[in-house]
PDB file of N, CA and C in Angstrom:
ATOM      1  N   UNK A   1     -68.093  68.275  91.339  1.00  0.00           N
ATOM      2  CA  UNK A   1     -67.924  69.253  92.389  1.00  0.00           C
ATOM      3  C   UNK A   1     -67.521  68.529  93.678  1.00  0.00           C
ATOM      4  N   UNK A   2     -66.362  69.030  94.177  1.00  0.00           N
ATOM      5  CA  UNK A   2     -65.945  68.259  95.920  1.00  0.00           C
ATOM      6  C   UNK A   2     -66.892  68.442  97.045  1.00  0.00           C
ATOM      7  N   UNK A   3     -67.278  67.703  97.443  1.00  0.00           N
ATOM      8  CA  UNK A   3     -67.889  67.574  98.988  1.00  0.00           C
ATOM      9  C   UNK A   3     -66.988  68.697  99.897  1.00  0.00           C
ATOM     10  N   UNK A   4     -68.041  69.080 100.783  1.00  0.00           N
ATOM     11  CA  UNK A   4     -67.245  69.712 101.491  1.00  0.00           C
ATOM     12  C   UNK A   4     -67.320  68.616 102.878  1.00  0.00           C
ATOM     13  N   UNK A   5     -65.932  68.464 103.103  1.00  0.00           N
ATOM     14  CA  UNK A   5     -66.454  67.468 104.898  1.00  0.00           C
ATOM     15  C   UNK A   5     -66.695  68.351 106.291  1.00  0.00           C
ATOM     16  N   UNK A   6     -67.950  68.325 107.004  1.00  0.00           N
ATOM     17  CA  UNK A   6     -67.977  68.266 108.058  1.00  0.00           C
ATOM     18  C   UNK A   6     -66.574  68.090 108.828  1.00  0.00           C
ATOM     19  N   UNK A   7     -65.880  68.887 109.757  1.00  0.00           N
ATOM     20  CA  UNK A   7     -64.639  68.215 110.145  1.00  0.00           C
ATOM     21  C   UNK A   7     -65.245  68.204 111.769  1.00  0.00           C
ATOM     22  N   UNK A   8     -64.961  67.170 112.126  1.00  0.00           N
ATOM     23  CA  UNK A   8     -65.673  67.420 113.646  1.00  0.00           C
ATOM     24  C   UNK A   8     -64.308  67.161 114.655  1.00  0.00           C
ATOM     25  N   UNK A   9     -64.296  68.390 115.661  1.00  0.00           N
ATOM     26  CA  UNK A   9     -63.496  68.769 116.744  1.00  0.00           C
ATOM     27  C   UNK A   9     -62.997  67.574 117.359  1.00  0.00           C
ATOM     28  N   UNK A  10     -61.817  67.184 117.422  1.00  0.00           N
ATOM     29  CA  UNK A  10     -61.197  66.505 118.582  1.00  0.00           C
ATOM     30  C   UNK A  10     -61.073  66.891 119.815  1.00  0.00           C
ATOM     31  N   UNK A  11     -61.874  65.672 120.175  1.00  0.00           N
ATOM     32  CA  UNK A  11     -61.991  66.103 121.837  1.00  0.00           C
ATOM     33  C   UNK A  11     -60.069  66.087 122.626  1.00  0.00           C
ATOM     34  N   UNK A  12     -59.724  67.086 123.644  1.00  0.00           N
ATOM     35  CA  UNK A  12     -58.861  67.218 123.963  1.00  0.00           C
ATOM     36  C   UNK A  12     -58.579  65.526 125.386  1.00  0.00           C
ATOM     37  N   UNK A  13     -57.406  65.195 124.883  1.00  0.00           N
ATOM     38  CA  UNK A  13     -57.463  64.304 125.840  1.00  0.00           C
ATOM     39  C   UNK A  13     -56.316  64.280 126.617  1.00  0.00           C
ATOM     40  N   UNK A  14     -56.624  63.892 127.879  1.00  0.00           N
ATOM     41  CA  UNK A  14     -55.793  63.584 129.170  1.00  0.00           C
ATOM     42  C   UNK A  14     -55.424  62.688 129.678  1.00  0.00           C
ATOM     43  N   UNK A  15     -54.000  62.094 130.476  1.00  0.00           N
ATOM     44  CA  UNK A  15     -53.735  61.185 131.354  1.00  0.00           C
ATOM     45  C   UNK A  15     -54.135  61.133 132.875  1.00  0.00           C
ATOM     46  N   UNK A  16     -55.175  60.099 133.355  1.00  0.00           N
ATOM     47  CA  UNK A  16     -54.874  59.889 134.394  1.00  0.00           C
ATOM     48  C   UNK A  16     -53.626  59.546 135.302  1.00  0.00           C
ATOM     49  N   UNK A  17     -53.472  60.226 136.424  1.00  0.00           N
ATOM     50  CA  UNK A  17     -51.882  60.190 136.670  1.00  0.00           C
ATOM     51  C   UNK A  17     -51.856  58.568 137.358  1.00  0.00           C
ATOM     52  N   UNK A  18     -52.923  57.965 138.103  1.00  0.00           N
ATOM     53  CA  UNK A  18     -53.011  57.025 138.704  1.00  0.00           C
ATOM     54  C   UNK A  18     -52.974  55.790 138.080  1.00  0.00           C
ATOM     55  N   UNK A  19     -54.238  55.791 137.103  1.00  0.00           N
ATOM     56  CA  UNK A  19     -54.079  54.626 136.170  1.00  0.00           C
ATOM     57  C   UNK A  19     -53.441  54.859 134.872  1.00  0.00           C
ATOM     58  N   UNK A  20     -53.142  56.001 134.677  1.00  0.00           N
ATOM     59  CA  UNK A  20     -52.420  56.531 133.451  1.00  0.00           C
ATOM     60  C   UNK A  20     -52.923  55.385 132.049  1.00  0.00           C
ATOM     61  N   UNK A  21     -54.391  56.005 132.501  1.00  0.00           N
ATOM     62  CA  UNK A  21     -55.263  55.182 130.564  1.00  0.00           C
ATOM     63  C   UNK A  21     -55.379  57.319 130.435  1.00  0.00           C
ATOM     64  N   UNK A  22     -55.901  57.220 129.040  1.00  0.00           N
ATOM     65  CA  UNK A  22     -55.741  58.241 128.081  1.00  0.00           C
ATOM     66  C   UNK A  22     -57.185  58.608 127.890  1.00  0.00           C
ATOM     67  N   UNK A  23     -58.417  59.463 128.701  1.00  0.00           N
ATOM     68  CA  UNK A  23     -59.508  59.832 128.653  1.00  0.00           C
ATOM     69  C   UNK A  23     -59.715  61.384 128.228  1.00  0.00           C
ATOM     70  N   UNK A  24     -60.797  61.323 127.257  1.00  0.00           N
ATOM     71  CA  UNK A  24     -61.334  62.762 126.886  1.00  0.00           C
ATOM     72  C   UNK A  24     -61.173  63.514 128.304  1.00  0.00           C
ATOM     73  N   UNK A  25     -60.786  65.004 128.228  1.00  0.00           N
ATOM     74  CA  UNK A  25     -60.631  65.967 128.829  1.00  0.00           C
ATOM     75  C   UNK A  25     -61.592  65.959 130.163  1.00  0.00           C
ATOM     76  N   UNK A  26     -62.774  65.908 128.926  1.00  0.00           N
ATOM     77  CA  UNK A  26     -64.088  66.071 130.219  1.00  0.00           C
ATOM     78  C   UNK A  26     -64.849  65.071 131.302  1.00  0.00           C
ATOM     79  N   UNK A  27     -63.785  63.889 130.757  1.00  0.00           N
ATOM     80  CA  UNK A  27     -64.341  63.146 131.729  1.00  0.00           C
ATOM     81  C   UNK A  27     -63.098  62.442 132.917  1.00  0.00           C
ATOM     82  N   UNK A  28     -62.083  63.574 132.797  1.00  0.00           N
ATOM     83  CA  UNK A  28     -61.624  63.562 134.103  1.00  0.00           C
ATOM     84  C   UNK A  28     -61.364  64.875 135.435  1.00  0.00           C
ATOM     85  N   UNK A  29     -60.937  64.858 136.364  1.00  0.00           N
ATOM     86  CA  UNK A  29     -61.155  66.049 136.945  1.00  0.00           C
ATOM     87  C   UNK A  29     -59.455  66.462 137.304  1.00  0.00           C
ATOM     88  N   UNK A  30     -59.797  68.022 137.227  1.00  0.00           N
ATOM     89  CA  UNK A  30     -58.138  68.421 137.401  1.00  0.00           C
ATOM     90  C   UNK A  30     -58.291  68.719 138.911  1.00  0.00           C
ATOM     91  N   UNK A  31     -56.701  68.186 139.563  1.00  0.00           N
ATOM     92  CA  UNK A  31     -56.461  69.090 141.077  1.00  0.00           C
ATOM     93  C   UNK A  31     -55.324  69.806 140.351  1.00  0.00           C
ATOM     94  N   UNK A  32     -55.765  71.213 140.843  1.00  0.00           N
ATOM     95  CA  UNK A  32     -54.345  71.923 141.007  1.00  0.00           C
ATOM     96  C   UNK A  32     -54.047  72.536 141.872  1.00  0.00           C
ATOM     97  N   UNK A  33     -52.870  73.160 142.150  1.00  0.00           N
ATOM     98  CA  UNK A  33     -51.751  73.490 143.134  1.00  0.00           C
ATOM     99  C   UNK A  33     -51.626  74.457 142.410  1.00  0.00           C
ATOM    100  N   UNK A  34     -52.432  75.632 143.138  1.00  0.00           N
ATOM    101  CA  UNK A  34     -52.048  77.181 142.980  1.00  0.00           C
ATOM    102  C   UNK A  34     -50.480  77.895 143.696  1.00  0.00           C
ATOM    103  N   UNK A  35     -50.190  78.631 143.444  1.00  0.00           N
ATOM    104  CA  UNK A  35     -49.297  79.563 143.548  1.00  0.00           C
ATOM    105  C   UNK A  35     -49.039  79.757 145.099  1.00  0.00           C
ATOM    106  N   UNK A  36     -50.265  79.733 145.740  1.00  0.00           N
ATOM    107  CA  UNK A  36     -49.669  79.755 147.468  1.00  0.00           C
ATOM    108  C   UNK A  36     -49.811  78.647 147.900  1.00  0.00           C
ATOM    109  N   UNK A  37     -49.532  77.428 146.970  1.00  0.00           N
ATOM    110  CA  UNK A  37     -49.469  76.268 147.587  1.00  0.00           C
ATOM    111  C   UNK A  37     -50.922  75.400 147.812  1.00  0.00           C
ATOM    112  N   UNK A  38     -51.485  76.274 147.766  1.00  0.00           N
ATOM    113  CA  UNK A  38     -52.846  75.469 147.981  1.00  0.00           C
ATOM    114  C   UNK A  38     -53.711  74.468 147.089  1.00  0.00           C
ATOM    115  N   UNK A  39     -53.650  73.090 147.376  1.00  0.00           N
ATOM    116  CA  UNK A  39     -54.518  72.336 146.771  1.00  0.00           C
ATOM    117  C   UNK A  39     -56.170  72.262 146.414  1.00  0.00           C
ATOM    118  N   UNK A  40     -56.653  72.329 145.282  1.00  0.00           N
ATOM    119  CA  UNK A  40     -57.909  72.312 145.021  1.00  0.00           C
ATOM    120  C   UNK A  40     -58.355  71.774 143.818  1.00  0.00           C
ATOM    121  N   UNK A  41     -59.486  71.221 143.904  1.00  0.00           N
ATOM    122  CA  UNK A  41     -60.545  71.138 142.956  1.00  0.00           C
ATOM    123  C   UNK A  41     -60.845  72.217 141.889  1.00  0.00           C
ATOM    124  N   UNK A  42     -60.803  72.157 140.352  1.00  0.00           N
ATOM    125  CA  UNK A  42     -60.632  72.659 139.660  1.00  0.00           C
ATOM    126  C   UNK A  42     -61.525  72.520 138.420  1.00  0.00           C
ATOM    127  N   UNK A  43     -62.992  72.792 138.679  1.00  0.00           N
ATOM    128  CA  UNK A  43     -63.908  72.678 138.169  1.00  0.00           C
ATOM    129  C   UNK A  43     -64.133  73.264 136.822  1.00  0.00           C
ATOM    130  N   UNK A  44     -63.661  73.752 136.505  1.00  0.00           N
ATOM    131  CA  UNK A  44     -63.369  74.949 134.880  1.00  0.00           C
ATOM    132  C   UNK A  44     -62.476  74.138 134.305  1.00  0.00           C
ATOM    133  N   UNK A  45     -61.189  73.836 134.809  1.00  0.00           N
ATOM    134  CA  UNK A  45     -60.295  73.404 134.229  1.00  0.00           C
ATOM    135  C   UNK A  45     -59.256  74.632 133.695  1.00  0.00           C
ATOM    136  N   UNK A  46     -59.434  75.525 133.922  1.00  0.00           N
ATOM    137  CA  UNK A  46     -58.873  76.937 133.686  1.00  0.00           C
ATOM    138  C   UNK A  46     -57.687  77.497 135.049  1.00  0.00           C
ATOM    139  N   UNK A  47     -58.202  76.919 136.039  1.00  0.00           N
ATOM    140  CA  UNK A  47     -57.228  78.156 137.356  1.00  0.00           C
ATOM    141  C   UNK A  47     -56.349  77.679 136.687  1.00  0.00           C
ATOM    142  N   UNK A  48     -55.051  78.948 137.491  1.00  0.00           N
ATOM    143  CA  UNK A  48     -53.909  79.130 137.662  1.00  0.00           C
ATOM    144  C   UNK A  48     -53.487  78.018 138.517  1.00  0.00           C
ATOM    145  N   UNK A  49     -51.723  77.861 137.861  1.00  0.00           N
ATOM    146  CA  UNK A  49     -51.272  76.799 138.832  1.00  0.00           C
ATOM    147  C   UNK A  49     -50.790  75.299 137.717  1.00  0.00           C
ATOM    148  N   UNK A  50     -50.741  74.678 138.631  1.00  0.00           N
ATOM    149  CA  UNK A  50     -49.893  73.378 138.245  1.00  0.00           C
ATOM    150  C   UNK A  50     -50.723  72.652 138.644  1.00  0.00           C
ATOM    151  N   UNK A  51     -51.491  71.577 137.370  1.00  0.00           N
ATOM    152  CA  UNK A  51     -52.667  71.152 137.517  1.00  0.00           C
ATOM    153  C   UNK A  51     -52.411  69.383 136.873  1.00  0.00           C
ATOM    154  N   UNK A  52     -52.961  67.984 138.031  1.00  0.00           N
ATOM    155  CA  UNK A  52     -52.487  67.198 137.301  1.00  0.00           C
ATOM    156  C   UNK A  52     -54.343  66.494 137.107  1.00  0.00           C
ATOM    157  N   UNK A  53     -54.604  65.465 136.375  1.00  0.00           N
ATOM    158  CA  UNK A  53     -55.912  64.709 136.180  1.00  0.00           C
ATOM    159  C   UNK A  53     -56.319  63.558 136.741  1.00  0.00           C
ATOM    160  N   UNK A  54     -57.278  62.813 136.801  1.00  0.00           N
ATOM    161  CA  UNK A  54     -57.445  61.462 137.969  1.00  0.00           C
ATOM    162  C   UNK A  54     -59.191  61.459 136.968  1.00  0.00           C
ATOM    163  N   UNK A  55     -59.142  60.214 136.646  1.00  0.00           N
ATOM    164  CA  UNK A  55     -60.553  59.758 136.490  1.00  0.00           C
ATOM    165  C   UNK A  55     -61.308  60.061 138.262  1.00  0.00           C
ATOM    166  N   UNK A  56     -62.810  60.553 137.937  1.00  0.00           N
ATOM    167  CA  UNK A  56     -63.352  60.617 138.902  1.00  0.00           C
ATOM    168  C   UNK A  56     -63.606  59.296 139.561  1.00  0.00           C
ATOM    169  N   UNK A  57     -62.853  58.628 140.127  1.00  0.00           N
ATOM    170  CA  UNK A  57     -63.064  57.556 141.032  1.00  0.00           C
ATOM    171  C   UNK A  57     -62.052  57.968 142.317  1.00  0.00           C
ATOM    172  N   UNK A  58     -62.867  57.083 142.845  1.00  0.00           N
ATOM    173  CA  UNK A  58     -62.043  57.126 144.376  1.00  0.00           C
ATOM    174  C   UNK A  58     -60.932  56.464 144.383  1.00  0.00           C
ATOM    175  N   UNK A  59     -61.100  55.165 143.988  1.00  0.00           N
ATOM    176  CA  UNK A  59     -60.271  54.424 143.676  1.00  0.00           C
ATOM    177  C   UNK A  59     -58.813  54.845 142.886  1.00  0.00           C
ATOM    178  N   UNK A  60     -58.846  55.619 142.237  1.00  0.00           N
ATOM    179  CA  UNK A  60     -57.589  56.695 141.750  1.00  0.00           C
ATOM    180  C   UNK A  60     -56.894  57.462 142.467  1.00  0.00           C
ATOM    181  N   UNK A  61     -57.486  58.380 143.250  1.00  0.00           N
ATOM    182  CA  UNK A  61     -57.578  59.183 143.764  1.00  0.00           C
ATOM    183  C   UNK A  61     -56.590  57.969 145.060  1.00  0.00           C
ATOM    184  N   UNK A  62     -57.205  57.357 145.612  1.00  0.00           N
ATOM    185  CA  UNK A  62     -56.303  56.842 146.415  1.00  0.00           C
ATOM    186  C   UNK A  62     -55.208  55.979 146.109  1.00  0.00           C
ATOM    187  N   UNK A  63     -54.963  55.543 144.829  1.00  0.00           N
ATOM    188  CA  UNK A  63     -54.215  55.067 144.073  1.00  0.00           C
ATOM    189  C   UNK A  63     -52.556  56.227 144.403  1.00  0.00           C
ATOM    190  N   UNK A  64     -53.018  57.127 143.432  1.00  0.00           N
ATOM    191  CA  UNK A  64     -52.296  58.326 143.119  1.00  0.00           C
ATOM    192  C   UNK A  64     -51.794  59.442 144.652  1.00  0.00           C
ATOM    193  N   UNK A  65     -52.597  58.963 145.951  1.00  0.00           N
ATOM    194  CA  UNK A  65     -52.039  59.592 146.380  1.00  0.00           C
ATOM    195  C   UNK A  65     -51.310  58.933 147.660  1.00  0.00           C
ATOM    196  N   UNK A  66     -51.410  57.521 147.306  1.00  0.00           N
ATOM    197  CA  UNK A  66     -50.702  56.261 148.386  1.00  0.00           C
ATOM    198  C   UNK A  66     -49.410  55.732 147.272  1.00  0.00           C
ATOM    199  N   UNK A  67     -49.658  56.010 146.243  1.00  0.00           N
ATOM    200  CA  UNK A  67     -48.311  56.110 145.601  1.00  0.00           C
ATOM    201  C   UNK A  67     -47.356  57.292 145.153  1.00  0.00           C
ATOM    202  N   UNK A  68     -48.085  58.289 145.560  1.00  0.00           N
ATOM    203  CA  UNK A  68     -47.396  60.208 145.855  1.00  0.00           C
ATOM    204  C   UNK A  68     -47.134  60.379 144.819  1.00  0.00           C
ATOM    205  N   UNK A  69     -48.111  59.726 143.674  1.00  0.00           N
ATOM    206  CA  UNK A  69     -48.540  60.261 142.015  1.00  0.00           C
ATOM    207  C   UNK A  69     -48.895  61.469 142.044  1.00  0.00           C
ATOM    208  N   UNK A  70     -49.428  61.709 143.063  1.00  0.00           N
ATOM    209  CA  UNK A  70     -50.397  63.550 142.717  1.00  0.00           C
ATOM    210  C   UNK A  70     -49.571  64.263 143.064  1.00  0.00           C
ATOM    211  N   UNK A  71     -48.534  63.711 144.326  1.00  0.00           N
ATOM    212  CA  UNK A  71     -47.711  64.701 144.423  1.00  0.00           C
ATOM    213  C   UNK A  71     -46.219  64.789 143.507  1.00  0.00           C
ATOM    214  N   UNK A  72     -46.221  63.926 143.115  1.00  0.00           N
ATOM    215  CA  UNK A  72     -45.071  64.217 142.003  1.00  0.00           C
ATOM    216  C   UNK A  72     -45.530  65.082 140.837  1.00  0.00           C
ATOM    217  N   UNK A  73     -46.624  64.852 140.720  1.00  0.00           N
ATOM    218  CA  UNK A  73     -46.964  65.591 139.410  1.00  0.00           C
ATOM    219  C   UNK A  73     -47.101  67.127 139.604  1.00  0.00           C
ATOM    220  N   UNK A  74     -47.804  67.024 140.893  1.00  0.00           N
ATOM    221  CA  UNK A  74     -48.196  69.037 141.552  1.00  0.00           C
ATOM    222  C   UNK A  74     -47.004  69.298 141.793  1.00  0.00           C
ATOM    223  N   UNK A  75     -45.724  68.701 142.268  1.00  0.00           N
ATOM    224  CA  UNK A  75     -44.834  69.132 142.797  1.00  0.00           C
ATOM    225  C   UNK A  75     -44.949  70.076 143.986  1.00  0.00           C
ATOM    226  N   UNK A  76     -45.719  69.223 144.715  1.00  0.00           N
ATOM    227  CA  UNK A  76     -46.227  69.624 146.149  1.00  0.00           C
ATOM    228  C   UNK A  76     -46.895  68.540 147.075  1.00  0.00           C
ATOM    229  N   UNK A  77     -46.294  68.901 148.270  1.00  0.00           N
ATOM    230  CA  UNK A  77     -46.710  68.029 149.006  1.00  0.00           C
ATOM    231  C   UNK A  77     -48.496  67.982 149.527  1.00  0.00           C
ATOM    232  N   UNK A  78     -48.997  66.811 149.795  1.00  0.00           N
ATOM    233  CA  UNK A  78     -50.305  67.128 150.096  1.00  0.00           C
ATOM    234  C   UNK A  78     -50.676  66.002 151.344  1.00  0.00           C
ATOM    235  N   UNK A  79     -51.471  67.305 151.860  1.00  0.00           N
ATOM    236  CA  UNK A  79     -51.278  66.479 153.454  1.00  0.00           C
ATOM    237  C   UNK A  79     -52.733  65.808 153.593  1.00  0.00           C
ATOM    238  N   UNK A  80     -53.128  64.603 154.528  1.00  0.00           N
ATOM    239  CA  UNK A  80     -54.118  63.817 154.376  1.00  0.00           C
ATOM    240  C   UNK A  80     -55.616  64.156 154.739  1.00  0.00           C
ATOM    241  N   UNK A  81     -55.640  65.120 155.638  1.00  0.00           N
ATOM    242  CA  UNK A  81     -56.859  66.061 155.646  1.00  0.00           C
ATOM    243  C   UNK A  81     -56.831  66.622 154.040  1.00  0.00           C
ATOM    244  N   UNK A  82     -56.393  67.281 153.113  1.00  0.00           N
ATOM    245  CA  UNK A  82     -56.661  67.560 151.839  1.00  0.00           C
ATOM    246  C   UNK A  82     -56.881  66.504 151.110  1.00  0.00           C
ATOM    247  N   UNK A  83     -56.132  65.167 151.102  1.00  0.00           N
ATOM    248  CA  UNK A  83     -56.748  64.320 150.488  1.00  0.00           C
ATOM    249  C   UNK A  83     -58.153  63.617 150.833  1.00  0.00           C
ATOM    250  N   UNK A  84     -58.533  63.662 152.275  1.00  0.00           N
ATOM    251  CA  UNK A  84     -59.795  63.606 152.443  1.00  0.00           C
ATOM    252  C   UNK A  84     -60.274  64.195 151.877  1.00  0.00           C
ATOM    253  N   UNK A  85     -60.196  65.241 151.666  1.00  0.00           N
ATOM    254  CA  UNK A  85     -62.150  66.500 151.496  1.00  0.00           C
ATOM    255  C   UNK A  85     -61.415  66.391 149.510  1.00  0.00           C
ATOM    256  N   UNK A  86     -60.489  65.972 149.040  1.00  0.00           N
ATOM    257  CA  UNK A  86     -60.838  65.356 147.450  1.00  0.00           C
ATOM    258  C   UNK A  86     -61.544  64.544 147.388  1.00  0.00           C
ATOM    259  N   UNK A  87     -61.363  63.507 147.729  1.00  0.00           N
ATOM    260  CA  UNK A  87     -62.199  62.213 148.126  1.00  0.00           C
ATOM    261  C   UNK A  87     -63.498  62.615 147.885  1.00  0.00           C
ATOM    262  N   UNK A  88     -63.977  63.459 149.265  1.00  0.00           N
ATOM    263  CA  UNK A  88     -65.261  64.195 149.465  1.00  0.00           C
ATOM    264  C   UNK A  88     -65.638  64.575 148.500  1.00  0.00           C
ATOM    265  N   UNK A  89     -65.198  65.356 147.702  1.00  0.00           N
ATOM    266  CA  UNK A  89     -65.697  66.423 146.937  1.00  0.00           C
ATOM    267  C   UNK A  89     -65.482  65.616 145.404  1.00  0.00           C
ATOM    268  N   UNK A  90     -65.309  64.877 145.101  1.00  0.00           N
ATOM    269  CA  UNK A  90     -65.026  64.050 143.993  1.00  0.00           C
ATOM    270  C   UNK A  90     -66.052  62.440 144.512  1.00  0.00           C
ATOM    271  N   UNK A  91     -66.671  62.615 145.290  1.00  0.00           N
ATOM    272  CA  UNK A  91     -67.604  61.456 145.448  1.00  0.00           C
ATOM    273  C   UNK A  91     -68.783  62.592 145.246  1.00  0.00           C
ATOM    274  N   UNK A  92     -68.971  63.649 145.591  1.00  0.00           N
ATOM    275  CA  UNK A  92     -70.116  64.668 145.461  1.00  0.00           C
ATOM    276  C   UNK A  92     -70.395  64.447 144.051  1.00  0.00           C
ATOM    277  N   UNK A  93     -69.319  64.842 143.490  1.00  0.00           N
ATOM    278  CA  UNK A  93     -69.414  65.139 141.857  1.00  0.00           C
ATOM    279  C   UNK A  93     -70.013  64.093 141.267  1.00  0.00           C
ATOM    280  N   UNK A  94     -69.289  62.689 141.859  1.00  0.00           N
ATOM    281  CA  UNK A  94     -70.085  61.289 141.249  1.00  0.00           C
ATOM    282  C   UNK A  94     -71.398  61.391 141.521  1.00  0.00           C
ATOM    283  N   UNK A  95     -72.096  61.727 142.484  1.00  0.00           N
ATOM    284  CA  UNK A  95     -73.525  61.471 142.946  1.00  0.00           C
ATOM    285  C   UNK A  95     -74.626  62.518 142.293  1.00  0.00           C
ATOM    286  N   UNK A  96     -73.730  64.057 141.748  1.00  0.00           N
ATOM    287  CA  UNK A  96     -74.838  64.512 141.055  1.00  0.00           C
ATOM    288  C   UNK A  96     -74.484  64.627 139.268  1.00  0.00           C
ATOM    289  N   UNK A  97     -73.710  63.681 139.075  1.00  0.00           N
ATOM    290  CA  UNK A  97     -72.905  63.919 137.432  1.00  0.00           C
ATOM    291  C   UNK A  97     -73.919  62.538 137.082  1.00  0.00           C
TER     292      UNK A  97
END
């Protein structure tokens, strides 16, 4: 009689745009660039919009956006008060994850 196998789910995986290594879904964070232009944090991973990934480091994050990685990918420009409060809000995430 055949075994039946257990098939266990592949985790969905993503490019960091900065260091562009190849990490499970969930352990990077999406920004996307909604429809009126607006940049945000994208905690579901679901909004609407044009959405690119960044390992949660800072270090990426400023990588990707001193080399206008994030913005090539959003296909939008992003101005440096928004890249602050990512920063912000992606060092939050580190401190209670």
């Amino acid at each position: 009689m055949p075994e039946t196998a257990i098939k266990k789910k592949k985790a969905p995986m993503r490019m960091c745009v900065a260091c562009q290594t190849m990490r499970p879904k969930r352990e990077l964070v999406r920004i996307v660039a909604g429809r009126d232009g607006e940049i945000s944090l994208d905690s579901t991973g679901k909004a609407a919009g044009r959405g690119a990934y960044l390992c949660r480091d800072t270090a990426c994050l400023a990588k990707a956006v001193k080399e206008k990685r994030l913005e090539r990918a959003l296909k939008s420009r992003i101005p440096a008060e928004t890249a602050i409060l990512l920063d912000r809000l992606i060092t939050e995430g580190n401190d209670s994850g």
